[in-house]
C-alpha atoms as a PDB file:
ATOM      1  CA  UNK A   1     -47.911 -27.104 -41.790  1.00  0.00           C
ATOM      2  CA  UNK A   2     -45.947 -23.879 -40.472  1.00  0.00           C
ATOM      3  CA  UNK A   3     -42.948 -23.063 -42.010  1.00  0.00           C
ATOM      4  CA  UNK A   4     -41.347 -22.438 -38.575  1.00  0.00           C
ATOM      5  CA  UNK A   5     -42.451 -23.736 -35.285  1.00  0.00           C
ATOM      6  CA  UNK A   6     -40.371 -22.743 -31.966  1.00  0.00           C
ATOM      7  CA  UNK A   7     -41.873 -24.498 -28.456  1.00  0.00           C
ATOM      8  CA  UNK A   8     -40.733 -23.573 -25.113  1.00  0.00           C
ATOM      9  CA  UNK A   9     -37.183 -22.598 -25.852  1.00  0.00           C
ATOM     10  CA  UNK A  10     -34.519 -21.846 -23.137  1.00  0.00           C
ATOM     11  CA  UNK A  11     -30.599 -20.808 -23.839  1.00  0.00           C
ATOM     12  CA  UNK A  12     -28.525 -20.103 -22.073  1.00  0.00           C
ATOM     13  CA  UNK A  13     -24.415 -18.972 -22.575  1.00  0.00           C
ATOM     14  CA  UNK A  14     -21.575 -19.185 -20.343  1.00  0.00           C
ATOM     15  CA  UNK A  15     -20.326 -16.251 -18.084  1.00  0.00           C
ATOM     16  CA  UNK A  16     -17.930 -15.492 -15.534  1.00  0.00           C
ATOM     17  CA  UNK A  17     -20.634 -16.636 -12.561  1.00  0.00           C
ATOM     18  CA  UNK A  18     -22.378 -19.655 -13.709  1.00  0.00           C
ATOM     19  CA  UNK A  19     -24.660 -19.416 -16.705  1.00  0.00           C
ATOM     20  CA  UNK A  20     -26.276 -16.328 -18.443  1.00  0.00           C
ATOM     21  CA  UNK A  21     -30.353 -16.725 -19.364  1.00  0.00           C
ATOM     22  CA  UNK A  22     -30.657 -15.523 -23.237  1.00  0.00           C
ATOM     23  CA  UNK A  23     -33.608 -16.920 -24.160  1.00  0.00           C
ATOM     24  CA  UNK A  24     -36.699 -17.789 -22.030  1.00  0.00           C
ATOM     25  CA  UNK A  25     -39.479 -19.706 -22.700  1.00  0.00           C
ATOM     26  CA  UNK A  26     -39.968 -18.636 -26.528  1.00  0.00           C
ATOM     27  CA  UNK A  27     -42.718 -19.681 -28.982  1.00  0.00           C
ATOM     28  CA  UNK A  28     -43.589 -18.747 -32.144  1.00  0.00           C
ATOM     29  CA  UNK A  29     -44.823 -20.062 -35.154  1.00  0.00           C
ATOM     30  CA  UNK A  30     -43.808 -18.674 -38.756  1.00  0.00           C
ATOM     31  CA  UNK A  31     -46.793 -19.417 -41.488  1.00  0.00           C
ATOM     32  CA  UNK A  32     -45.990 -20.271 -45.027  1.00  0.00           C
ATOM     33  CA  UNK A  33     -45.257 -16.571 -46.958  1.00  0.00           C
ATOM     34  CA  UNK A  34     -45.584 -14.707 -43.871  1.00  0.00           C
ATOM     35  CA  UNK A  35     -43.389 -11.658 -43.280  1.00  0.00           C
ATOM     36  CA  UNK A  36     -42.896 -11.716 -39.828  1.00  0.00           C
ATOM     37  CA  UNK A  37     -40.102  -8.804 -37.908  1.00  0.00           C
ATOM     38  CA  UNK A  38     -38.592  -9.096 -34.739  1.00  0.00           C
ATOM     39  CA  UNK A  39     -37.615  -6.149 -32.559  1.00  0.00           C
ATOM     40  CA  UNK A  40     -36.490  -5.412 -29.030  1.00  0.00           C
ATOM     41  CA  UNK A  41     -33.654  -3.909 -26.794  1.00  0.00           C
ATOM     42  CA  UNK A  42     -30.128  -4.693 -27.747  1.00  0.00           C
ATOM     43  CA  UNK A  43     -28.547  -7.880 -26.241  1.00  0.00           C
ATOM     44  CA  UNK A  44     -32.515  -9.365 -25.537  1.00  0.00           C
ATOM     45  CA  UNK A  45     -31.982 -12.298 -28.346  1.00  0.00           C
ATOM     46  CA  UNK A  46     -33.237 -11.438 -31.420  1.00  0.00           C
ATOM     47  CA  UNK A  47     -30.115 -12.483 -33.214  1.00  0.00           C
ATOM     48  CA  UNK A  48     -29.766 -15.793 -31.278  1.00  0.00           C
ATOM     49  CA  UNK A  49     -33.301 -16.875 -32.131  1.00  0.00           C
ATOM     50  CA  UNK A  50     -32.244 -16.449 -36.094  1.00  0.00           C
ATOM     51  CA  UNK A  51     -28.958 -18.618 -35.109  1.00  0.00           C
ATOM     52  CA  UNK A  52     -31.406 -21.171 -33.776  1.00  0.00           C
ATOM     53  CA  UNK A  53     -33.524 -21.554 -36.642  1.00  0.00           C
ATOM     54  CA  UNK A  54     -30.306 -21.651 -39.224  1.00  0.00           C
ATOM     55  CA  UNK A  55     -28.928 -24.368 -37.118  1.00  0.00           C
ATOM     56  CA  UNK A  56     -25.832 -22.676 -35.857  1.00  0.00           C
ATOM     57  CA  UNK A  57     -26.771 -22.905 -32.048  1.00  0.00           C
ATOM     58  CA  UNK A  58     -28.838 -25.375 -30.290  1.00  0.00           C
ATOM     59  CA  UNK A  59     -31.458 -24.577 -26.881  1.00  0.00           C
ATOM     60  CA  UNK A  60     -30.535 -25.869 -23.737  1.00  0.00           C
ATOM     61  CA  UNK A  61     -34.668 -27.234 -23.659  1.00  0.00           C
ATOM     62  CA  UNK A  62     -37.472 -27.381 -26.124  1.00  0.00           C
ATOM     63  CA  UNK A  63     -37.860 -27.593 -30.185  1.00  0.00           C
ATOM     64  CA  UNK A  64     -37.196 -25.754 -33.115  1.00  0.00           C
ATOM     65  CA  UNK A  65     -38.725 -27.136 -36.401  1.00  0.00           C
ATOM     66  CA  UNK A  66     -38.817 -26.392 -40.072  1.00  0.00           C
ATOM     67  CA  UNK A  67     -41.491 -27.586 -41.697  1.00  0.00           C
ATOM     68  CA  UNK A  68     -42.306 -29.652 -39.638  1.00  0.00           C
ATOM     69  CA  UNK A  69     -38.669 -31.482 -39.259  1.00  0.00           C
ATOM     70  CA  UNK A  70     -36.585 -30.889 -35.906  1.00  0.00           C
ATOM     71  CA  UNK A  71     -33.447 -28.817 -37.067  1.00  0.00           C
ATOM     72  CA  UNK A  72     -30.283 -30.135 -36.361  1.00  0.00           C
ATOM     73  CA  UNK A  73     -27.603 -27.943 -38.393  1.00  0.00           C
ATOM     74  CA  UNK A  74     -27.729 -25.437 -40.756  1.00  0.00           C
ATOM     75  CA  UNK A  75     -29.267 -26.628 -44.561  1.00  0.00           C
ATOM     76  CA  UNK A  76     -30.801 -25.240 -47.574  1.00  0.00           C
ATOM     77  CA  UNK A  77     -34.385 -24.598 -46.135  1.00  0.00           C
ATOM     78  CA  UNK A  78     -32.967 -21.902 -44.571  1.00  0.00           C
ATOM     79  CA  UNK A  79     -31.352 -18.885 -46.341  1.00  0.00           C
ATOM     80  CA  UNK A  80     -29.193 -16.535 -43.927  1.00  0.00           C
ATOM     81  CA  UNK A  81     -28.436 -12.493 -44.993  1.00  0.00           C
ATOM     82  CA  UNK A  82     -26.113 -10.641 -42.051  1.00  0.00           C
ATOM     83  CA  UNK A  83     -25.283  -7.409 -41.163  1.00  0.00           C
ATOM     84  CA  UNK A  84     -22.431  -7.472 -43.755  1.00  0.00           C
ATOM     85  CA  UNK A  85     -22.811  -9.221 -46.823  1.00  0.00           C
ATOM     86  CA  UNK A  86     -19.402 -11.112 -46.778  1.00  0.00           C
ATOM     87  CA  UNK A  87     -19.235 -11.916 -50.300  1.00  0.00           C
ATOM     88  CA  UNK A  88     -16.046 -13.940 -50.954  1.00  0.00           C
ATOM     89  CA  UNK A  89     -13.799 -10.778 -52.440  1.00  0.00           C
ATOM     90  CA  UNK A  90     -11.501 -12.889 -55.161  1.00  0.00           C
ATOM     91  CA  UNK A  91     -15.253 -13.942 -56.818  1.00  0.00           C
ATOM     92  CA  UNK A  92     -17.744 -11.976 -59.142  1.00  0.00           C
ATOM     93  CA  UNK A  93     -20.739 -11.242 -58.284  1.00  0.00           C
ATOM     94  CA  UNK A  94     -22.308 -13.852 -60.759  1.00  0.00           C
ATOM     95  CA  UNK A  95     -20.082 -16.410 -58.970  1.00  0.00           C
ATOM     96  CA  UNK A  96     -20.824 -15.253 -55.031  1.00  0.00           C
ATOM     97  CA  UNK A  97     -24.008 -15.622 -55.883  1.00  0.00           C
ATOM     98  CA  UNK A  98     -24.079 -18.991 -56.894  1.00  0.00           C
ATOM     99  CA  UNK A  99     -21.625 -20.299 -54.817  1.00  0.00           C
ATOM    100  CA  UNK A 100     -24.103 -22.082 -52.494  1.00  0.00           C
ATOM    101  CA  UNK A 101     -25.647 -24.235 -55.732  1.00  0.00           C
ATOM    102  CA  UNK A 102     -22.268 -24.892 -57.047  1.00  0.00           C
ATOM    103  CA  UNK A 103     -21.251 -26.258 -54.279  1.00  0.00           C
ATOM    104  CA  UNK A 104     -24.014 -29.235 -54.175  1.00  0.00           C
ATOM    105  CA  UNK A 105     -23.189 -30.460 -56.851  1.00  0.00           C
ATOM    106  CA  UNK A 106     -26.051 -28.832 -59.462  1.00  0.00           C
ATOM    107  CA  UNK A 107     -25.101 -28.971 -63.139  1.00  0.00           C
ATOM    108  CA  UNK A 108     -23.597 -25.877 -64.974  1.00  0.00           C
ATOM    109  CA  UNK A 109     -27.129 -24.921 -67.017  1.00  0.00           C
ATOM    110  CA  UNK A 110     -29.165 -24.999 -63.697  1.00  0.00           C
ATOM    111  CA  UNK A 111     -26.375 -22.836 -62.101  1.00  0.00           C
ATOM    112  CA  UNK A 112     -26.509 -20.123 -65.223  1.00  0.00           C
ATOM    113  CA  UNK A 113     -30.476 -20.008 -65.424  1.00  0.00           C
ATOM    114  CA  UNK A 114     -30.706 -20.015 -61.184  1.00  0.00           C
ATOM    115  CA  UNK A 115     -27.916 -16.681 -61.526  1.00  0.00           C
ATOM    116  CA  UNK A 116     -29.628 -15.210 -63.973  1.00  0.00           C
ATOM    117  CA  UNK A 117     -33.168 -15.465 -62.030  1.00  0.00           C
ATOM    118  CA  UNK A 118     -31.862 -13.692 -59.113  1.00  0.00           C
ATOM    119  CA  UNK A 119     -29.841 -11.291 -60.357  1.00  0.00           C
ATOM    120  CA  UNK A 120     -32.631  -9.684 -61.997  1.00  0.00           C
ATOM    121  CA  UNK A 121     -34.868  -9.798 -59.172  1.00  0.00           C
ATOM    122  CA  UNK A 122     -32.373  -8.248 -56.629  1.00  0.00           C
ATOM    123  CA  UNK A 123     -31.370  -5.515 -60.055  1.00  0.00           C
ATOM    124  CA  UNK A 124     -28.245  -6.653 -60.647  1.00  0.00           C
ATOM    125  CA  UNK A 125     -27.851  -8.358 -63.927  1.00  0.00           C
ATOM    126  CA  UNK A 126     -25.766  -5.684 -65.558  1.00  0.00           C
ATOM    127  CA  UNK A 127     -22.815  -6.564 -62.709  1.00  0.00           C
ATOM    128  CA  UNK A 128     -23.062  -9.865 -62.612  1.00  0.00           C
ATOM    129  CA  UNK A 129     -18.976  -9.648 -63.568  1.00  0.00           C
ATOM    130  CA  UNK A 130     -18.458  -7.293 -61.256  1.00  0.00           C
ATOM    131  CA  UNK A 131     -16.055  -7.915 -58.018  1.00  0.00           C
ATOM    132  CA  UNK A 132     -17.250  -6.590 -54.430  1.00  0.00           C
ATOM    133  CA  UNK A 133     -14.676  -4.368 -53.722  1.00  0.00           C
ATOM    134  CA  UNK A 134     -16.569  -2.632 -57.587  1.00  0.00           C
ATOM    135  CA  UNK A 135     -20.068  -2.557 -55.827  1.00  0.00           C
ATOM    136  CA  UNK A 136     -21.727  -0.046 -53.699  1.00  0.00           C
ATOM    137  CA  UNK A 137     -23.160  -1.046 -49.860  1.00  0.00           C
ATOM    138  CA  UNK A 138     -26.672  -1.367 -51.280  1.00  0.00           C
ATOM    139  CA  UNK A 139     -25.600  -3.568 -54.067  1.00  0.00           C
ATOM    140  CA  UNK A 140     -23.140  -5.811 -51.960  1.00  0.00           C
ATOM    141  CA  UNK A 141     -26.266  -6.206 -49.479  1.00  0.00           C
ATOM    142  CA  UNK A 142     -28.436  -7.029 -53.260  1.00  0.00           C
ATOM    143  CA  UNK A 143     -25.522  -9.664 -54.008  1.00  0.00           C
ATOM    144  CA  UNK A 144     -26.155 -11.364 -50.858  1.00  0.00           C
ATOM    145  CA  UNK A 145     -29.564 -11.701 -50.810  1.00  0.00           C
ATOM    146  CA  UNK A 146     -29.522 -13.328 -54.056  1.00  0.00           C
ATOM    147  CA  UNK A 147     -27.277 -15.492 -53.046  1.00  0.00           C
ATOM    148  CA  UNK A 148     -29.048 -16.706 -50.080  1.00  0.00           C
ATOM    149  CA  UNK A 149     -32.382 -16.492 -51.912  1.00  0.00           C
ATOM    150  CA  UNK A 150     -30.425 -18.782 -54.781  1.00  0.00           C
ATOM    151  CA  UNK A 151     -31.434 -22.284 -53.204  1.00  0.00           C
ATOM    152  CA  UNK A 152     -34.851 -21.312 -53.280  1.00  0.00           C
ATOM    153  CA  UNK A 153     -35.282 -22.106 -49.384  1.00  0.00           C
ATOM    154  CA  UNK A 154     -38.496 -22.743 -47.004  1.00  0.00           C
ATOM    155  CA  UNK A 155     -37.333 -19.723 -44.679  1.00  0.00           C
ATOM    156  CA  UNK A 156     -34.943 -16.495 -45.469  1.00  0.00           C
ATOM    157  CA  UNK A 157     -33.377 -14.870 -42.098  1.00  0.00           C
ATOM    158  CA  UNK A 158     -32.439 -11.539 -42.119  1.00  0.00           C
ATOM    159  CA  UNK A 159     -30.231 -10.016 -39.309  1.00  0.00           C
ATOM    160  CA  UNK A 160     -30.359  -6.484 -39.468  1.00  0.00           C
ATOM    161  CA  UNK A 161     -29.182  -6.457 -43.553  1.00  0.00           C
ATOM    162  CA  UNK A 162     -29.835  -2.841 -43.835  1.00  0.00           C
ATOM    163  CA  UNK A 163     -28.696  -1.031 -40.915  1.00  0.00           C
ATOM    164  CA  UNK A 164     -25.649   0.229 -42.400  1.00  0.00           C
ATOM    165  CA  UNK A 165     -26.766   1.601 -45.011  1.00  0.00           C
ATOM    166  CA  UNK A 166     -27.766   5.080 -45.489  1.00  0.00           C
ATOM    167  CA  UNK A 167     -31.473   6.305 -45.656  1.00  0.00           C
ATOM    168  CA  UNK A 168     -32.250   6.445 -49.137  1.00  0.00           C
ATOM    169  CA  UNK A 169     -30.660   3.055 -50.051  1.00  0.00           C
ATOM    170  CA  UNK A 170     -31.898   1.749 -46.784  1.00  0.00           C
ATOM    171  CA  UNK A 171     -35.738   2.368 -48.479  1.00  0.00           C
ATOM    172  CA  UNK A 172     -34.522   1.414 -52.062  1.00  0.00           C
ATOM    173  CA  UNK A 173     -33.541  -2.152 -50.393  1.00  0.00           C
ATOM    174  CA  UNK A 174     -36.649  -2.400 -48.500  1.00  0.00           C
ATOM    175  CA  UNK A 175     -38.953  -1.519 -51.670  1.00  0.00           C
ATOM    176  CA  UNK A 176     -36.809  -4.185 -53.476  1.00  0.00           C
ATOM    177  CA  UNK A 177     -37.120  -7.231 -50.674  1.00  0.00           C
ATOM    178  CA  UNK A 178     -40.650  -6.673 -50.878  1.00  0.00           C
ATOM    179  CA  UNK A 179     -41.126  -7.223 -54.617  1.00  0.00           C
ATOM    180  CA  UNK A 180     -38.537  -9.709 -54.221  1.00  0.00           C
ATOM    181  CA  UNK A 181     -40.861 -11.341 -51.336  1.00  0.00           C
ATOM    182  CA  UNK A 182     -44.070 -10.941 -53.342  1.00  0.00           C
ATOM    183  CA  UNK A 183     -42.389 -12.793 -56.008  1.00  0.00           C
ATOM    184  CA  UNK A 184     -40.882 -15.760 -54.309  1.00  0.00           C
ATOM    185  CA  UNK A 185     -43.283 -16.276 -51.427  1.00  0.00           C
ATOM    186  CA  UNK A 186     -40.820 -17.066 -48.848  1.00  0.00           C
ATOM    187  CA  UNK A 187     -41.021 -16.997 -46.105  1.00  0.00           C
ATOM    188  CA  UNK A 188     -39.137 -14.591 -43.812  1.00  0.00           C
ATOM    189  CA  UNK A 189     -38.136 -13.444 -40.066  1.00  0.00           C
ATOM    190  CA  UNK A 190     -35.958 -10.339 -40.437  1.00  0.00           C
ATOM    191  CA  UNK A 191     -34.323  -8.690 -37.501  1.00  0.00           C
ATOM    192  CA  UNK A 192     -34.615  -4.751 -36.870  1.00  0.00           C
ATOM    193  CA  UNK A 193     -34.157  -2.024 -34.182  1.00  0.00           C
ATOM    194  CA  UNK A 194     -36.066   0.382 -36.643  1.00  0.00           C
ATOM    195  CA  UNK A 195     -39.798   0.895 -35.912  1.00  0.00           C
ATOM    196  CA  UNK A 196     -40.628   1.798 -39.441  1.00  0.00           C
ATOM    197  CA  UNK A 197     -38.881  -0.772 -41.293  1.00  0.00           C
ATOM    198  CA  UNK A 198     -41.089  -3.249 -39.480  1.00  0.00           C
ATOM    199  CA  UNK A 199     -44.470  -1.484 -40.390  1.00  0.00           C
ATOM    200  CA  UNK A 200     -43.173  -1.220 -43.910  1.00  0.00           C
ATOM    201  CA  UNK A 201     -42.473  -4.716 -44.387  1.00  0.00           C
ATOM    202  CA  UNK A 202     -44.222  -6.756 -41.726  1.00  0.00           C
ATOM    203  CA  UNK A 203     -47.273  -8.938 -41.705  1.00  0.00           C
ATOM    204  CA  UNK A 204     -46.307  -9.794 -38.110  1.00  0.00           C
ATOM    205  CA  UNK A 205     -44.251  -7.507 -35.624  1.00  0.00           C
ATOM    206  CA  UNK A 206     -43.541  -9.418 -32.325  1.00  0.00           C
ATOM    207  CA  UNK A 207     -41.860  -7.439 -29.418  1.00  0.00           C
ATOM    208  CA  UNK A 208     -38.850  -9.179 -27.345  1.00  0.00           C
ATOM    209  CA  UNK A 209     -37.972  -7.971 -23.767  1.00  0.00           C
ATOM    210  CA  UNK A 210     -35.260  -6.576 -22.369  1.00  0.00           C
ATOM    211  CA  UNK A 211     -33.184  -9.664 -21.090  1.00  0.00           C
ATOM    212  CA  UNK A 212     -33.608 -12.400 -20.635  1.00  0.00           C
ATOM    213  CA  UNK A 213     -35.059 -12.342 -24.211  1.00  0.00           C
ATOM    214  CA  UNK A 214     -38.989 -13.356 -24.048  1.00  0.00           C
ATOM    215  CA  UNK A 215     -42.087 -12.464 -26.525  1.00  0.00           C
ATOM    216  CA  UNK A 216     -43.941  -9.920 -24.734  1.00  0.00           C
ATOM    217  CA  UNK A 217     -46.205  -8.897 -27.712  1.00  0.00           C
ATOM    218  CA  UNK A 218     -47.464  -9.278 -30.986  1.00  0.00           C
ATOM    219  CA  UNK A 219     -48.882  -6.541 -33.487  1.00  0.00           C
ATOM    220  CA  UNK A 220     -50.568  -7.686 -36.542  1.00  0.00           C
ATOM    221  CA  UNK A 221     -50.680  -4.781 -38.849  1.00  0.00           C
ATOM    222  CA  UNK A 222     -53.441  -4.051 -41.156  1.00  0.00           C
ATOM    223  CA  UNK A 223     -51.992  -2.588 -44.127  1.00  0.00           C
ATOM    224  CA  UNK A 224     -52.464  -5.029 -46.764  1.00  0.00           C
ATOM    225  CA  UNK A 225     -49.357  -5.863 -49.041  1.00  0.00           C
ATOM    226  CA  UNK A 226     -49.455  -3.516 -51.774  1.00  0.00           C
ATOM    227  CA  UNK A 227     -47.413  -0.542 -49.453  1.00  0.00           C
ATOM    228  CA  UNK A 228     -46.130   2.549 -50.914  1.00  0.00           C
ATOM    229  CA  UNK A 229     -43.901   4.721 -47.645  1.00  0.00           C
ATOM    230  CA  UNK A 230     -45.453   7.891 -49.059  1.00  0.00           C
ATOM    231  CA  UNK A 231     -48.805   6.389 -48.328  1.00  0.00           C
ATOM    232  CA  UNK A 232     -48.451   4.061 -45.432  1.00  0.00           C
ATOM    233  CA  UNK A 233     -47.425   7.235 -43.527  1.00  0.00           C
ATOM    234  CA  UNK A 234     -50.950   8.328 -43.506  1.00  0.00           C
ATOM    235  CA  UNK A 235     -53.138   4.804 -43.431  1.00  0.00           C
ATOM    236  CA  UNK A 236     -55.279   4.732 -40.539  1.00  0.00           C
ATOM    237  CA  UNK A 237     -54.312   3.426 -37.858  1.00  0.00           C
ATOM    238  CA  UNK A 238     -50.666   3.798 -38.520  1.00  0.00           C
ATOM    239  CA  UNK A 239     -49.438   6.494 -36.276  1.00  0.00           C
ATOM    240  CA  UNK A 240     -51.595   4.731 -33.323  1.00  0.00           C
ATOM    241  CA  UNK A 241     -49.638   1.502 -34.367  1.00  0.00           C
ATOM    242  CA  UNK A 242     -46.411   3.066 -34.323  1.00  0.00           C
ATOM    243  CA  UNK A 243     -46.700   4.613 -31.415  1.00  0.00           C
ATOM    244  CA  UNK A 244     -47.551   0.992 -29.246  1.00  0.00           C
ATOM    245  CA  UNK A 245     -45.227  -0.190 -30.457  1.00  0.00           C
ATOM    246  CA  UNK A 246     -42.748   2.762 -30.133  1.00  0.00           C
ATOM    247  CA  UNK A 247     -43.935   2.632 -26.452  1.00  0.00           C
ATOM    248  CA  UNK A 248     -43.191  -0.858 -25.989  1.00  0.00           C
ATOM    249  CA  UNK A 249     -40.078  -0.998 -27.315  1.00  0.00           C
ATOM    250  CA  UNK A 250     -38.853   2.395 -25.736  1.00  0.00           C
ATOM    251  CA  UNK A 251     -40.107   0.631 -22.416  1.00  0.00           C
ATOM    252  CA  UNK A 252     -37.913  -2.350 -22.515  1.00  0.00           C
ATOM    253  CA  UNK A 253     -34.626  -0.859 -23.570  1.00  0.00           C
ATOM    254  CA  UNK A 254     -35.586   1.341 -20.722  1.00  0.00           C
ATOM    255  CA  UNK A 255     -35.634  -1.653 -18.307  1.00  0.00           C
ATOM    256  CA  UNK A 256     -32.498  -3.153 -20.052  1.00  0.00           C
ATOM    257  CA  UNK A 257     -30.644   0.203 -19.196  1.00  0.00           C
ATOM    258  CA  UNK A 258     -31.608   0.230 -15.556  1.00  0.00           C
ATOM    259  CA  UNK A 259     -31.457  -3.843 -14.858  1.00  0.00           C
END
């Protein structure tokens, strides 16, 4: 069963004159484990297709499923990261974290062992007393992955999570949701304008069009999983790879900019 199943979705959002097309006709299917990244102009959907799948919008036509189950509002098979990582500012970082498990109820030992998990995983153990306003970008971003990693769901969506950070921490995070990843096995659709950062971390790279957003193409890349930046740099095939999809993408905002 695929973790994520989309068929023949259409959206569409209120404007001045009528109705504005987001989405058209989109399909795509999400494997159990699979890494998959989404990329494409600004304004073509990408975001709107994670809303989808966490249940905070619905289509105007066709289905969105989660293993196998039609989704109807958000839930705990789906994790959510943002842009920011909106931790609650009056809370440590042990309790942001587990804020989500408290809150259903789970019993105070299950809570301290769940914390304790994930803050090693995302490196944070040693500030799990911490408050935000203590924490660096990178480790506020850390904080909020473990939270929404902390109900163990099917699917993790990730909207852009690093873009504000800068370079170095940017590939410090990256490193560390991979390991993360290989540990856990989730599944995950994260959301990127950066070219690299999807042939870092992707199994799956599919290409959205200017708008109305549609799935113009899909890149499988042939890396393996083990991926070290220094290296992946000179794999073969990589530069070829990059620039496709460099092309592609380049090509749409293009069309975006003159529509």
């Amino acid at each position: 069963m695929a973790a994520i199943e989309i068929n023949q979705i259409n959206l569409s959002f209120p404007a001045k004159q009528g109705q504005q097309q987001v989405l058209e006709d989109i399909s795509l299917v999400l494997e159990q484990g699979e890494f998959v990244v989404l990329l494409g102009p600004s304004g073509c959907g990408k975001s709107t297709i994670l809303n989808l799948i966490a249940g905070f919008t619905h289509p105007d036509s066709g289905k969105v499923h989660c293993q196998g189950k039609s989704i109807a509002a958000p839930g705990p098979d789906r994790g959510m990261v943002f842009q920011q990582a909106n931790l609650f500012p009056w809370l440590t970082v042990r309790d942001n974290v587990s804020f989500g498990l408290r809150m259903q109820g789970a019993a105070p030992e299950r809570v301290q062992a769940e914390v304790q998990k994930f803050l090693q995983l995302v490196g944070l153990q040693a500030f799990a007393d911490h408050y935000p306003w203590q924490l660096s970008g990178g480790m506020k971003q850390r904080a909020a992955m473990a939270r929404a990693w902390l109900p163990n769901p099917d699917v993790l969506l990730m909207d852009e999570p690093f873009g504000a950070l800068d370079a170095q921490t940017r590939l410090m995070m990256q490193e560390l949701l991979l390991s993360a990843w290989q540990q856990t096995g989730t599944t995950i659709l994260f959301v990127t304008h950066d070219v690299e950062e999807a042939l870092f971390l992707a199994d799956r790279v599919l290409i959205m069009s200017a708008h109305p957003g549609r799935i113009v193409d899909e890149v499988r890349l042939p890396f393996g999983r083990q991926r070290d930046i220094e290296t992946l740099v000179q794999a073969e095939g990589y530069s070829e790879i990059k620039q496709r999809i460099l092309h592609r993408v380049r090509s749409e905002a293009r069309r975006h900019l003159n529509n």
